[in-house]
Structures are given as C-alpha cells and as structure tokens.
C-alpha atoms as a PDB file:
ATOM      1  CA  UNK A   1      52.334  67.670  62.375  1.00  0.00           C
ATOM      2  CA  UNK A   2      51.827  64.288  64.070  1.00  0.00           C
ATOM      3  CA  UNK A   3      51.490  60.937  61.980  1.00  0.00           C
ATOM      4  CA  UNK A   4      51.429  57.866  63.028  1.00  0.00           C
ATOM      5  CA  UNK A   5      54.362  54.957  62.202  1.00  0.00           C
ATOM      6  CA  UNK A   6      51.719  53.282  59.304  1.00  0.00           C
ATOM      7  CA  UNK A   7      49.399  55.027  57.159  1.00  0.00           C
ATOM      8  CA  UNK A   8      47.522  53.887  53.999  1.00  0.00           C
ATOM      9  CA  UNK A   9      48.460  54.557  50.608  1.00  0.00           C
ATOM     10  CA  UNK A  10      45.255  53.908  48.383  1.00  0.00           C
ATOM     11  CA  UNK A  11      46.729  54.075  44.646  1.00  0.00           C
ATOM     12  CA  UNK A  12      44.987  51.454  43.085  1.00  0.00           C
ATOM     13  CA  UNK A  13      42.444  50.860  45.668  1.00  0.00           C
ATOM     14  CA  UNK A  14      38.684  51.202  44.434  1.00  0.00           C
ATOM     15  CA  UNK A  15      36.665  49.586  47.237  1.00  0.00           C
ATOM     16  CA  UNK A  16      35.348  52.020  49.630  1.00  0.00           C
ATOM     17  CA  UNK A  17      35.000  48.529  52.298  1.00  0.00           C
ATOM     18  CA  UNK A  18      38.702  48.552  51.835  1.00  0.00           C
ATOM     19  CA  UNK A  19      39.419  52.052  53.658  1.00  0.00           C
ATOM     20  CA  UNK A  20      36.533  51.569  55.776  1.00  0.00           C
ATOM     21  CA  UNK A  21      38.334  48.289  57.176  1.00  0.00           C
ATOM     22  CA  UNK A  22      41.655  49.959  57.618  1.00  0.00           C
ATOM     23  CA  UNK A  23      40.012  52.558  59.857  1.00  0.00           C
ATOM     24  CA  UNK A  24      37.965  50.051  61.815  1.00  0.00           C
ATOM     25  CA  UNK A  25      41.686  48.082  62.199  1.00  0.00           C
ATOM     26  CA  UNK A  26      43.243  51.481  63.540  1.00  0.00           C
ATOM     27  CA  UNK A  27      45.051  53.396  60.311  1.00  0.00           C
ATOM     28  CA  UNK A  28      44.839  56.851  61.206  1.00  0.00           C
ATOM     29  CA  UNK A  29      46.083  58.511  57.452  1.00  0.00           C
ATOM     30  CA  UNK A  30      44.914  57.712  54.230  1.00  0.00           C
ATOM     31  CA  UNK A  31      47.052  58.962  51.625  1.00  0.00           C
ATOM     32  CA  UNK A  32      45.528  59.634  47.954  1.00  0.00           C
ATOM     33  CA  UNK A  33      46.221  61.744  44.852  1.00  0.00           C
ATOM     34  CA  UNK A  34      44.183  63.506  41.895  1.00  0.00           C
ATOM     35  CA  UNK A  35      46.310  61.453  39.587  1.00  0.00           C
ATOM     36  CA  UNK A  36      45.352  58.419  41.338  1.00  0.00           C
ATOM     37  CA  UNK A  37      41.219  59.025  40.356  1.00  0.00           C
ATOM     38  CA  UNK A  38      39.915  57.137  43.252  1.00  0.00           C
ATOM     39  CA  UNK A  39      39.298  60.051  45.901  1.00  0.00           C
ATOM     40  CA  UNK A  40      35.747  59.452  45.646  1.00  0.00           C
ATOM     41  CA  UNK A  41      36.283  55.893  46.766  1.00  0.00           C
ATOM     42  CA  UNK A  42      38.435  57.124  50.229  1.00  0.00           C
ATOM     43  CA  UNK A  43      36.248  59.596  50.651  1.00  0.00           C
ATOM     44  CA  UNK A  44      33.258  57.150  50.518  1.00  0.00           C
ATOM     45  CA  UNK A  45      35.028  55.290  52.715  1.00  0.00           C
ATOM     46  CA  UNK A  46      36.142  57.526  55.225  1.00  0.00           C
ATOM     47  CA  UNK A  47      32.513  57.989  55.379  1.00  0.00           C
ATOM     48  CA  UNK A  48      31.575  54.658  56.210  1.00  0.00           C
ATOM     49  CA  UNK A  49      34.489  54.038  58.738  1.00  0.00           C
ATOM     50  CA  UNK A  50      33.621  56.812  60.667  1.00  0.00           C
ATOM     51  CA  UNK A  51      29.868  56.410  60.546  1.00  0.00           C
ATOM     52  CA  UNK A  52      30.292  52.743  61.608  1.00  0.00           C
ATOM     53  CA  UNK A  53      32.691  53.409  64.560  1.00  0.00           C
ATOM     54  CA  UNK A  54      33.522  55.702  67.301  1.00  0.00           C
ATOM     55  CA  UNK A  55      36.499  57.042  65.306  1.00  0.00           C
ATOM     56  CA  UNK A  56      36.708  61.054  65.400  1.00  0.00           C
ATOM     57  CA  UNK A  57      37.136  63.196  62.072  1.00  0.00           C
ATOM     58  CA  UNK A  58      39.728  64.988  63.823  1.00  0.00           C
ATOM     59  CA  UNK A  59      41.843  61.436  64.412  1.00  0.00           C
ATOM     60  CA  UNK A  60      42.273  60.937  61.022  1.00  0.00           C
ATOM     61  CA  UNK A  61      44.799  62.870  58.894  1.00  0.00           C
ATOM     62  CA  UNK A  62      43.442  63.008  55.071  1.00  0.00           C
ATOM     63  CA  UNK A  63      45.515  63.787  52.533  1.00  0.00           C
ATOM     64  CA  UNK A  64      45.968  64.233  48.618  1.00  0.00           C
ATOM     65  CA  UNK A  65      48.407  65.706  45.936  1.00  0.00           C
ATOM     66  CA  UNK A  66      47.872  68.191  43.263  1.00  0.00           C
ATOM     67  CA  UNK A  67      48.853  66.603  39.886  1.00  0.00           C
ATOM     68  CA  UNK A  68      51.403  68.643  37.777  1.00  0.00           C
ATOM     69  CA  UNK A  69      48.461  69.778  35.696  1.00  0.00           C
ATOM     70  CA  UNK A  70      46.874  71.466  38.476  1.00  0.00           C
ATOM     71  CA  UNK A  71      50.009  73.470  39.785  1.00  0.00           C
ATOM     72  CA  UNK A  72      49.081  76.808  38.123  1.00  0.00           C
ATOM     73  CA  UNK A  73      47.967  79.895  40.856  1.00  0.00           C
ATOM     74  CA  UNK A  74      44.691  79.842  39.031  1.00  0.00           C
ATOM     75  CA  UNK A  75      44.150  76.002  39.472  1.00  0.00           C
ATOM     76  CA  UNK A  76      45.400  75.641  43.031  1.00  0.00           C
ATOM     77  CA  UNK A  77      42.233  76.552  44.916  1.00  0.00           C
ATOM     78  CA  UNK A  78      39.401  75.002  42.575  1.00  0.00           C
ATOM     79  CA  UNK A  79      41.512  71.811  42.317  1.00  0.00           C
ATOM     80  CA  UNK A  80      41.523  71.758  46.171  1.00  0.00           C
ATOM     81  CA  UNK A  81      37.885  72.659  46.304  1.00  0.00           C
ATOM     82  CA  UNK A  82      37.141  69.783  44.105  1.00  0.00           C
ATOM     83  CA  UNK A  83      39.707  67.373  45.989  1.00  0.00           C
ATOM     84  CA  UNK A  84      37.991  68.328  49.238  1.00  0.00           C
ATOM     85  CA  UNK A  85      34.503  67.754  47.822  1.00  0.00           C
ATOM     86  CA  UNK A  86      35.253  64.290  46.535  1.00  0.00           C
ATOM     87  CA  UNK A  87      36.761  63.010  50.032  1.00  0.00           C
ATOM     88  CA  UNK A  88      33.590  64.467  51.856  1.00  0.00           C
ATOM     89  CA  UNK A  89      35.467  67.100  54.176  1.00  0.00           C
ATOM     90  CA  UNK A  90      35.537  70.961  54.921  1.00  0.00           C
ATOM     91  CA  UNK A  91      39.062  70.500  55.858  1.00  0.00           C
ATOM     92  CA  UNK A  92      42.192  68.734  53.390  1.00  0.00           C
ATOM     93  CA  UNK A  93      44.798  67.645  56.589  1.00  0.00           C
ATOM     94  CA  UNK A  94      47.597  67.503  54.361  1.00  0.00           C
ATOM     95  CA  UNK A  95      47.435  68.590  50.637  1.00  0.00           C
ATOM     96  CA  UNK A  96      50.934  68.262  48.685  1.00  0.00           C
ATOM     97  CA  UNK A  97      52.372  69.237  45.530  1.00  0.00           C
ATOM     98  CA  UNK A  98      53.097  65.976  43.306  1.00  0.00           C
ATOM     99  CA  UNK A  99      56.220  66.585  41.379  1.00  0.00           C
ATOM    100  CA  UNK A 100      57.746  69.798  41.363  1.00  0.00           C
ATOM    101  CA  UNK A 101      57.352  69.985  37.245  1.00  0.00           C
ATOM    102  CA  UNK A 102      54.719  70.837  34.829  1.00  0.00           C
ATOM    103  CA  UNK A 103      52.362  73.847  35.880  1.00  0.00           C
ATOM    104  CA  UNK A 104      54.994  74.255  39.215  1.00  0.00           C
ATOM    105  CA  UNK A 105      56.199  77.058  40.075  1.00  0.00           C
ATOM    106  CA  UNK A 106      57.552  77.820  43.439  1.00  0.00           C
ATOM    107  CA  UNK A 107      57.008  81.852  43.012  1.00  0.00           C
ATOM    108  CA  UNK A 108      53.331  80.977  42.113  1.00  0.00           C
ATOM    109  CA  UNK A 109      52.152  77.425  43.761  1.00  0.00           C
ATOM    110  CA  UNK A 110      53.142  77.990  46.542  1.00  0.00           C
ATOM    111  CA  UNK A 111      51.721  81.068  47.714  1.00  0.00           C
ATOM    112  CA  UNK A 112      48.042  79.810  46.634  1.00  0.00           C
ATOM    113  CA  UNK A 113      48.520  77.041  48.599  1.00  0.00           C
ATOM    114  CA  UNK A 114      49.143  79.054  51.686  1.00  0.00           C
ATOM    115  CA  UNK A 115      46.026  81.118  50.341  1.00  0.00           C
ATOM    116  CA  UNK A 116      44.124  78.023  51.292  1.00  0.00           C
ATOM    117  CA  UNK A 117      45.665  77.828  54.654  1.00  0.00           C
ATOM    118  CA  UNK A 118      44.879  81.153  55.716  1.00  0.00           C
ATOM    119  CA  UNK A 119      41.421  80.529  54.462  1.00  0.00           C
ATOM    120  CA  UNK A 120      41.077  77.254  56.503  1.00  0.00           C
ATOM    121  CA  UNK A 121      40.563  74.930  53.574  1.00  0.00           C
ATOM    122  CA  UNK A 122      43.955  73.439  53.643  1.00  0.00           C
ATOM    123  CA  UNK A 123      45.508  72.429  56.921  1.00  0.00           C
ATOM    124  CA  UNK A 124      49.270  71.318  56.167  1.00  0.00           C
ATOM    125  CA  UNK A 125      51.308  72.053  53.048  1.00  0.00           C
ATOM    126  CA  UNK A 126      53.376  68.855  51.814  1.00  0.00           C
ATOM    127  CA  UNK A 127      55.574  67.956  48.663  1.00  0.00           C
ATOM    128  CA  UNK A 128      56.482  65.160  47.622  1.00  0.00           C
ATOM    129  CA  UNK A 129      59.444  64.014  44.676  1.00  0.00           C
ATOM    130  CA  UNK A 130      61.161  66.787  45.537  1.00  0.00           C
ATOM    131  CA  UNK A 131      65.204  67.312  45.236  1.00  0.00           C
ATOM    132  CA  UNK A 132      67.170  69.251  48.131  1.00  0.00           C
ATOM    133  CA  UNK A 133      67.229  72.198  46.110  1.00  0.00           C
ATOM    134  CA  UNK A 134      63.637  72.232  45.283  1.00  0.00           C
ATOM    135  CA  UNK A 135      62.946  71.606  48.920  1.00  0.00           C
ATOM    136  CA  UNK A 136      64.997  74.195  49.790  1.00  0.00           C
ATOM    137  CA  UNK A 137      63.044  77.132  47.658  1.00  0.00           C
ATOM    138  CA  UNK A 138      59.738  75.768  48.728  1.00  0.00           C
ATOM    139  CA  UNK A 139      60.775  75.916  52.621  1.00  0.00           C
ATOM    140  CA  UNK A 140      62.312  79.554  51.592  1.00  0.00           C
ATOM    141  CA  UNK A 141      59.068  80.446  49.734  1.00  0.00           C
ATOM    142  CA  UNK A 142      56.021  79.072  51.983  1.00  0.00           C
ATOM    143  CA  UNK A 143      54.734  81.062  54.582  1.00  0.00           C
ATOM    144  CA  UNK A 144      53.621  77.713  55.861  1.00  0.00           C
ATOM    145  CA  UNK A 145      55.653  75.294  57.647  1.00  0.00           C
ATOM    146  CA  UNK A 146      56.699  72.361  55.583  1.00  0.00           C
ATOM    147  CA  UNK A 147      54.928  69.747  56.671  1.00  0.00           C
ATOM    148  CA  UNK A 148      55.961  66.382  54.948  1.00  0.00           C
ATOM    149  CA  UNK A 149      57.808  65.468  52.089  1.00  0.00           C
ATOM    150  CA  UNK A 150      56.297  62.113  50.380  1.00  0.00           C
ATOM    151  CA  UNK A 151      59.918  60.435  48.495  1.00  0.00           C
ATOM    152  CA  UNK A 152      59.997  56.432  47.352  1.00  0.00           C
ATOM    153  CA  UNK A 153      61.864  55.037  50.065  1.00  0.00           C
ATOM    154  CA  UNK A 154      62.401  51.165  50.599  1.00  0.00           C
ATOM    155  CA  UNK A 155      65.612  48.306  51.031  1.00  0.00           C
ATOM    156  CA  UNK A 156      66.041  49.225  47.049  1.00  0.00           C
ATOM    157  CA  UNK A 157      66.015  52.940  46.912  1.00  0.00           C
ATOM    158  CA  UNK A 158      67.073  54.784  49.459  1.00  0.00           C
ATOM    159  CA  UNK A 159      68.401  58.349  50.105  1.00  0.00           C
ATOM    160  CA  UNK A 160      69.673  59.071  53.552  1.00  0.00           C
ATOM    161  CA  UNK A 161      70.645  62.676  52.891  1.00  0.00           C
ATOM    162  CA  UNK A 162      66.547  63.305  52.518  1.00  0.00           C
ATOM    163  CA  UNK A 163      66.357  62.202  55.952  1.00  0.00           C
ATOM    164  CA  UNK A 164      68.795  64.414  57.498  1.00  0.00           C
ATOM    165  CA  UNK A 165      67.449  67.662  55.355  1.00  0.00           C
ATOM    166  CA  UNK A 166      64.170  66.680  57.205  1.00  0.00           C
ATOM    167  CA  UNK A 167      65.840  66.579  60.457  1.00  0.00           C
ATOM    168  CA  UNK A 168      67.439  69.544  59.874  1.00  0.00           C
ATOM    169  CA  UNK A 169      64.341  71.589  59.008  1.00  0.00           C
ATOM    170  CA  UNK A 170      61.530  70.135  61.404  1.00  0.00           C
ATOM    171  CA  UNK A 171      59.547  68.005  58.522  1.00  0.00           C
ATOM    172  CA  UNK A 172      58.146  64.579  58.198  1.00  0.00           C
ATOM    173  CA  UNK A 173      58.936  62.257  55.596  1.00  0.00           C
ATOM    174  CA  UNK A 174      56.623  59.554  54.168  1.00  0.00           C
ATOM    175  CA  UNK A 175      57.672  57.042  52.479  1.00  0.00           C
ATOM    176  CA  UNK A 176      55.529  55.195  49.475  1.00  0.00           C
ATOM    177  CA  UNK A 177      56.662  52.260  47.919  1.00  0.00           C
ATOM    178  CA  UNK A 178      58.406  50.446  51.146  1.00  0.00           C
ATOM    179  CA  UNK A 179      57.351  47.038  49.793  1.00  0.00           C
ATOM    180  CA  UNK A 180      59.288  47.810  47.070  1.00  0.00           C
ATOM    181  CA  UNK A 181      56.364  46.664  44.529  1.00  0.00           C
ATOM    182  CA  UNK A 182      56.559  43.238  46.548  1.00  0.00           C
ATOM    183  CA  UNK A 183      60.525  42.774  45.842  1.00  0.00           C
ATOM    184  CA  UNK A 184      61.125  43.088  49.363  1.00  0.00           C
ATOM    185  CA  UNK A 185      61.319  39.394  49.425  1.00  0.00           C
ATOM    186  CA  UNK A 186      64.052  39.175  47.443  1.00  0.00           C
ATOM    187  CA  UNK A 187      66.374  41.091  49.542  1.00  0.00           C
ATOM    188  CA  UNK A 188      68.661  38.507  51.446  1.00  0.00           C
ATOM    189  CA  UNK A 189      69.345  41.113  54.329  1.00  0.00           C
ATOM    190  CA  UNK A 190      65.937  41.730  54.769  1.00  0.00           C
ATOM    191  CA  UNK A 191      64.704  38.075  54.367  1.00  0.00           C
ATOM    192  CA  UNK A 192      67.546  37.111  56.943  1.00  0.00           C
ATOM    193  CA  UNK A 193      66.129  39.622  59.376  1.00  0.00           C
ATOM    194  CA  UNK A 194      62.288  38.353  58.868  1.00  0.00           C
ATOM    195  CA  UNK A 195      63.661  34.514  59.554  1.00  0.00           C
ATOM    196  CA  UNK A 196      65.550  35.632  62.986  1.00  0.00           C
ATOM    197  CA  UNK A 197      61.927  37.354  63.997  1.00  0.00           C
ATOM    198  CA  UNK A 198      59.906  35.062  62.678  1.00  0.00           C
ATOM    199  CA  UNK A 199      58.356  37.884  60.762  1.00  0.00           C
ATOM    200  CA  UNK A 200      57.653  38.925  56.848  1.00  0.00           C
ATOM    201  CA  UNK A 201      60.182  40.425  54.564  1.00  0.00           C
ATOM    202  CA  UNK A 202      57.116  43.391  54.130  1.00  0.00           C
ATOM    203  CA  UNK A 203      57.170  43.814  58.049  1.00  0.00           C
ATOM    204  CA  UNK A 204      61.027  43.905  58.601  1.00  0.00           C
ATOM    205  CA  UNK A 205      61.185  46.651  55.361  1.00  0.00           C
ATOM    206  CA  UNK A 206      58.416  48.559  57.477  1.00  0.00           C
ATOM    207  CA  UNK A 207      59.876  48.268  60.137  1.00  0.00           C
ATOM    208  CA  UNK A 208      63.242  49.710  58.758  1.00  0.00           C
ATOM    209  CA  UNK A 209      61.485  52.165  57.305  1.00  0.00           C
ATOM    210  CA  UNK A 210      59.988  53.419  60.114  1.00  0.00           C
ATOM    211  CA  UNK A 211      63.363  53.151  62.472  1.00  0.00           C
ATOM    212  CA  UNK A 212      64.456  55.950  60.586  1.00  0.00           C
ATOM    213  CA  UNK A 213      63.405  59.725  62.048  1.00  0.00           C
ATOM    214  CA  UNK A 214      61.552  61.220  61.262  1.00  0.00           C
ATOM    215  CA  UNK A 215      60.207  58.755  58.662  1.00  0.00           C
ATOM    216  CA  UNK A 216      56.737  56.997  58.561  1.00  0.00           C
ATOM    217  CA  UNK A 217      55.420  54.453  56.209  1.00  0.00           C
ATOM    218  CA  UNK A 218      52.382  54.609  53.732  1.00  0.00           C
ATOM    219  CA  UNK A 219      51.901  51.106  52.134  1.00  0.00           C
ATOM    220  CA  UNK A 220      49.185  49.786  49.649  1.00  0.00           C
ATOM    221  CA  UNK A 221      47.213  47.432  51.264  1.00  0.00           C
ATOM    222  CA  UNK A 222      43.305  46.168  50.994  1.00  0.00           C
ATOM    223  CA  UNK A 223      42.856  42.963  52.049  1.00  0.00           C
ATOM    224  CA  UNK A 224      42.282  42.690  56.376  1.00  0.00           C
ATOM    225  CA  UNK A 225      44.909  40.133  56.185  1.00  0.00           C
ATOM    226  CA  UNK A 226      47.674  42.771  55.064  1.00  0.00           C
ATOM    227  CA  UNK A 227      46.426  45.552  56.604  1.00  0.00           C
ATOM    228  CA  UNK A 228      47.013  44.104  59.283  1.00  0.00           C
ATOM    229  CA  UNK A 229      49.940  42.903  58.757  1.00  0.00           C
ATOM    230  CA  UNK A 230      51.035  46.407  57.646  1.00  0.00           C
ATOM    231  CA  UNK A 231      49.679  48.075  60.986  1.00  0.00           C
ATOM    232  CA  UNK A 232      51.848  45.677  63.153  1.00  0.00           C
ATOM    233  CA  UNK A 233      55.081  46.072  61.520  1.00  0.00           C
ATOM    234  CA  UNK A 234      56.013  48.891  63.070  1.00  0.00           C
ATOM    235  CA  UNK A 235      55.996  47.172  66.757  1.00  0.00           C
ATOM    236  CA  UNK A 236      59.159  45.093  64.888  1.00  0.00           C
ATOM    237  CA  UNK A 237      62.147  45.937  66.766  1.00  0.00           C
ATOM    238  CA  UNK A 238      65.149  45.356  64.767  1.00  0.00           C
ATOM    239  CA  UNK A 239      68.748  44.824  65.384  1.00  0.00           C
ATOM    240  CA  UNK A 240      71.237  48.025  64.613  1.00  0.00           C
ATOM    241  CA  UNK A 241      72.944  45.246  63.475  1.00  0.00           C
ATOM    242  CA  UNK A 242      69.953  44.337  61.298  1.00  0.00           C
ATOM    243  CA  UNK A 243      69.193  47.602  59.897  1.00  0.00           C
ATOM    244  CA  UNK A 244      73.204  48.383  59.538  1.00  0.00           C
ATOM    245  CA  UNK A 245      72.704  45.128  56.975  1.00  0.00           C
ATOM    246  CA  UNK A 246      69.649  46.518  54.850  1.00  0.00           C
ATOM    247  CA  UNK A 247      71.449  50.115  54.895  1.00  0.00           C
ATOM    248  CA  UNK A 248      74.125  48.558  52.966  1.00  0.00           C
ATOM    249  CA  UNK A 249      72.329  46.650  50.275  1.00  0.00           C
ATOM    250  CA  UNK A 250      73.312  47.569  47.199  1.00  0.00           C
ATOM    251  CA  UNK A 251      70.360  49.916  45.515  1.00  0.00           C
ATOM    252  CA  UNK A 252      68.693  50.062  42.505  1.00  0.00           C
ATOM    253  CA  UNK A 253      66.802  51.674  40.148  1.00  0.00           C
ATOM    254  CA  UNK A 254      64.120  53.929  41.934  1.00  0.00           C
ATOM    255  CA  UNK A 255      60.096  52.303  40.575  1.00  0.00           C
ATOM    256  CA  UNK A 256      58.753  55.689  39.851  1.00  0.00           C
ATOM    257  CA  UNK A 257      61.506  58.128  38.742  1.00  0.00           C
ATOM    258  CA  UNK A 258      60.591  60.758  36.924  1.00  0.00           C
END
C-alpha cells in the first residue's frame, strides 16, 4: 500500500470546505474515525473536492477506524457499511481497528474484516494503538496483509522499536499527533533545526517524522495557510545531525494513552 509523505487527519474538523481545500492543495489521504463523528463532513467533502477538480477517486486513499464498540464479528460489517455510506464510497481504502480493547478480539475481528475484503467493501486492513504483541497476533491471524499501523508518534513520544517491527514485516506506519498538540515549539532541538532552515518547528517535526521508513505523517490541519504548510514539510531535508538531536530529546508522556 502506497501513501504519500502527508496526509490529513480530520479529528475535530467539521467543515466540508476544509477537506475540499486540502484536496484542491494536493493531500491525497484523509484519515477519519467513527469515534471522531465527523465522517459525514469528509465524506461531503471528498465530494466536493473531487467534483470541483480533476482529482481521480482512485488517487485518494480514504480511510476510517472501527471504535472499540464496534469490534464484535456481528458489528464489523454493518459498522463498515455505515462508515462507507457516510464518506460517499463503494470502496473503504483503508479501514483499521482503533484500539485493540473493548469488543476486540483477534480470533473474531479480524476475520470479519477480511470478510469485507474478499467481498470488495474493504480494501486494506490497518490497526492502530497496537503493542508488538498485539501486532504480532493480528499479522498471525489476518489473511490480509497488514497494511498500516496508526501509533502517536512526534519529538515527545516516540517508539523506534514500532518502526523496525514495521520494517521487518512490510507495513506502513502513520503517525497522528506529530505536532505534538502544538508543543512542537517548545522543543529546543527542534526549534534549533527550524532557525538553521528558516523553517517552522511543525515543519522540521514533519519532516522528522517522515525521515523515518517507513513512516508517513497525518496532521490536523484546516486553515489553507497550514495545510499548506503541512504539505511542504516533507520537502525539509534535515541534517542526520539534526534528526540525531530530536532522537535524543528526552520524551514524555504520550497525549492519548490509553
């Protein structure tokens, strides 16, 4: 599965202009969730984007997350059915499972998601918040490549043995949160970094992000101005030296443990 270096992650976003901008500006995924109620809104979007530009369906990867609610086998498909109607397409690109708790179970999910891939309404199978081990039995259970794993990954939390299980076993990983809830700014590596390329502290953490294989980047934006802002950042070349120097900052508390 191919995504680009910057998608668009739409929690909190309930303007349709506001994903009908980022696709006219060139984002290419738009991220979303059940838990985030505003699939209507991308979907309205995507709508509008595509019908005011020359922009393929196919170009676009769409995806969502089932909440932990919706994890039982009998919820799986009419949950996705539901999903799928709200964003206005036959076809969910990428559909993950939230958090591996609640209704979750790996013997049970998992198989009726690949029931929906066989049956063409699901294209990829993602997770995201998931632990090695948990990662491990899903890869073990699906029939299904892995396709992504969605983990909180910025200059304040970061977790480089995620990275190399994805290397290891062929996935992407996306990471939310690489602003760092706008605390990127107060990183002095990362500020040093945006002062020697005349850049923003939310470009260089992008761009670290996004130096990282096989990682790409899914931040919040709405306004042009950030979006694109966002977009750019991953043209940022930085320094090993650089990203040596955010590597080692000293990490805190993930924002949205469990």
């Amino acid at each position: 599965m191919h995504l680009p270096p910057v998608g668009l992650g739409t929690m909190g976003i309930d303007d349709p202009a506001a994903i009908e901008t980022a696709l006219t500006l060139g984002y290419r995924h738009l991220d979303t969730a059940r838990i985030y109620d505003n699939e209507a809104v991308v979907g309205d979007g995507l709508a509008d984007g595509l019908a005011a530009s020359d922009v393929d369906r196919d170009a676009v990867t769409v995806a969502t997350k089932l909440w932990v609610d919706d994890l039982g086998a009998e919820d799986v498909a009419p949950t996705a059915r539901e999903s799928a109607e709200l964003l206005g397409v036959e076809t969910l690109d990428l559909l993950y499972v939230h958090r591996p708790r609640g209704a979750y179970d790996p013997a049970e999910t998992l198989p009726a998601l690949d029931r929906l891939v066989d049956e063409g309404l699901v294209e990829h199978v993602g997770v995201s918040n998931f632990e090695i081990e948990d990662l491990d039995r899903a890869i073990d259970v699906l029939d299904a490549p892995l396709a992504a794993h969605q983990t909180e990954l910025h200059p304040l939390f970061y977790r480089p043995e995620l990275l190399e299980h994805a290397r290891e076993h062929g996935y992407t990983v996306v990471a939310y949160s690489p602003l760092a809830g706008g605390r990127v700014s107060e990183v002095d590596p990362v500020v040093e970094a945006a002062e020697a390329h005349d850049a923003t502290p939310e470009a260089v953490a992008i761009a670290w992000a996004t130096a990282k294989e096989p990682v790409v980047a899914i931040p919040k934006a709405s306004s042009e101005r950030h979006l694109r802002a966002n977009l750019a950042a991953a043209a940022l070349d930085l320094t090993p030296e650089e990203i040596a120097a955010i590597d080692a900052v000293e990490r805190e508390e993930e924002l949205y443990p469990e």
